[in-house]
Protein backbone atom coordinates (compact mmCIF):
# COMPACT_ATOMS: atom_id res chain seq x y z
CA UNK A 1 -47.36 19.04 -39.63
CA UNK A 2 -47.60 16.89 -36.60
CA UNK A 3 -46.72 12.99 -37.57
CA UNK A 4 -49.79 11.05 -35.94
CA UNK A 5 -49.58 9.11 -32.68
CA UNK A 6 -51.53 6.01 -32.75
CA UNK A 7 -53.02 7.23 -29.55
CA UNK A 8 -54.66 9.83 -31.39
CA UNK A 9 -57.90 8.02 -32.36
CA UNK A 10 -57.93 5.40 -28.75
CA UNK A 11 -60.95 4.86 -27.16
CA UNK A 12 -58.89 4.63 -24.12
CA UNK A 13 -55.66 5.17 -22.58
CA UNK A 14 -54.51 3.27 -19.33
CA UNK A 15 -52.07 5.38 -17.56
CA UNK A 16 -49.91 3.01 -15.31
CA UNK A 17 -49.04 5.63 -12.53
CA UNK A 18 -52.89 5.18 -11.50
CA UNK A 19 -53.88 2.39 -9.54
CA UNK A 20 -57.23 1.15 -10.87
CA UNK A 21 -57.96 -0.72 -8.27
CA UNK A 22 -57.47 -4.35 -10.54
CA UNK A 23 -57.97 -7.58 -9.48
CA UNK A 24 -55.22 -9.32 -11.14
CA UNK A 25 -55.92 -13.38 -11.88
CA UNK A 26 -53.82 -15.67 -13.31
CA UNK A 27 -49.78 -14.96 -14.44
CA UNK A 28 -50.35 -11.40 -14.71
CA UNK A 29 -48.35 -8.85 -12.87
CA UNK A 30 -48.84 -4.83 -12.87
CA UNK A 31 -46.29 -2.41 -12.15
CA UNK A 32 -43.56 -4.50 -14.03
CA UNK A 33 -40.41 -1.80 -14.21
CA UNK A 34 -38.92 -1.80 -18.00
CA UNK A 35 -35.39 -2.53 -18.86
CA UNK A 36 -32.55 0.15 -18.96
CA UNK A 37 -33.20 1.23 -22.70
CA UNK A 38 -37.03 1.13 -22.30
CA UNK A 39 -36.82 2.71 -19.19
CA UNK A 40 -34.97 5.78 -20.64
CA UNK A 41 -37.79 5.89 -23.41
CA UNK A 42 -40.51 6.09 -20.91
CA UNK A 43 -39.15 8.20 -18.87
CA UNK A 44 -37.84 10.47 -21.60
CA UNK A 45 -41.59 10.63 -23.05
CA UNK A 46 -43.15 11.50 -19.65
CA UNK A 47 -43.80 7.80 -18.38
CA UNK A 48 -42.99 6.22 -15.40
CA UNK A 49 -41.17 3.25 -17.02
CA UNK A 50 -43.36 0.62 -16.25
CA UNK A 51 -45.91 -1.52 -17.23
CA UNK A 52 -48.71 -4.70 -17.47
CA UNK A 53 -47.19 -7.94 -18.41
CA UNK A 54 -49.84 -10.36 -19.71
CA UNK A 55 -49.49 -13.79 -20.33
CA UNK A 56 -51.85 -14.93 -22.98
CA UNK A 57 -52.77 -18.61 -23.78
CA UNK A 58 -53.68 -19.63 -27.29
CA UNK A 59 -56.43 -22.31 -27.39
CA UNK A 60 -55.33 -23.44 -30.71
């Protein structure tokens, strides 16, 4: 029995190797290249070891 990925039921998946053509405001920056240990993971799983980082304000 296969264990379940928790991609398995997305509505979408963003693949970062594509360029979506974004228009990136604020502190975000795409293409972000992981550390060593993530980096292996990525790679080791068929990604290209990088991704989004979003910086997300809290109003509260």
């Amino acid at each position: 029995m296969r264990s379940q990925s928790p991609l398995d039921q997305a509505l979408l998946v963003w693949y970062m190797r594509t360029n979506n053509n974004l228009a990136l405001r604020g502190a975000a920056q795409l293409g972000v290249t992981l550390s060593k240990r993530d980096r292996e993971a990525s790679t080791a799983r068929g990604g290209n070891a990088q991704v989004i980082s979003l910086f997300i304000e809290s109003g509260i």
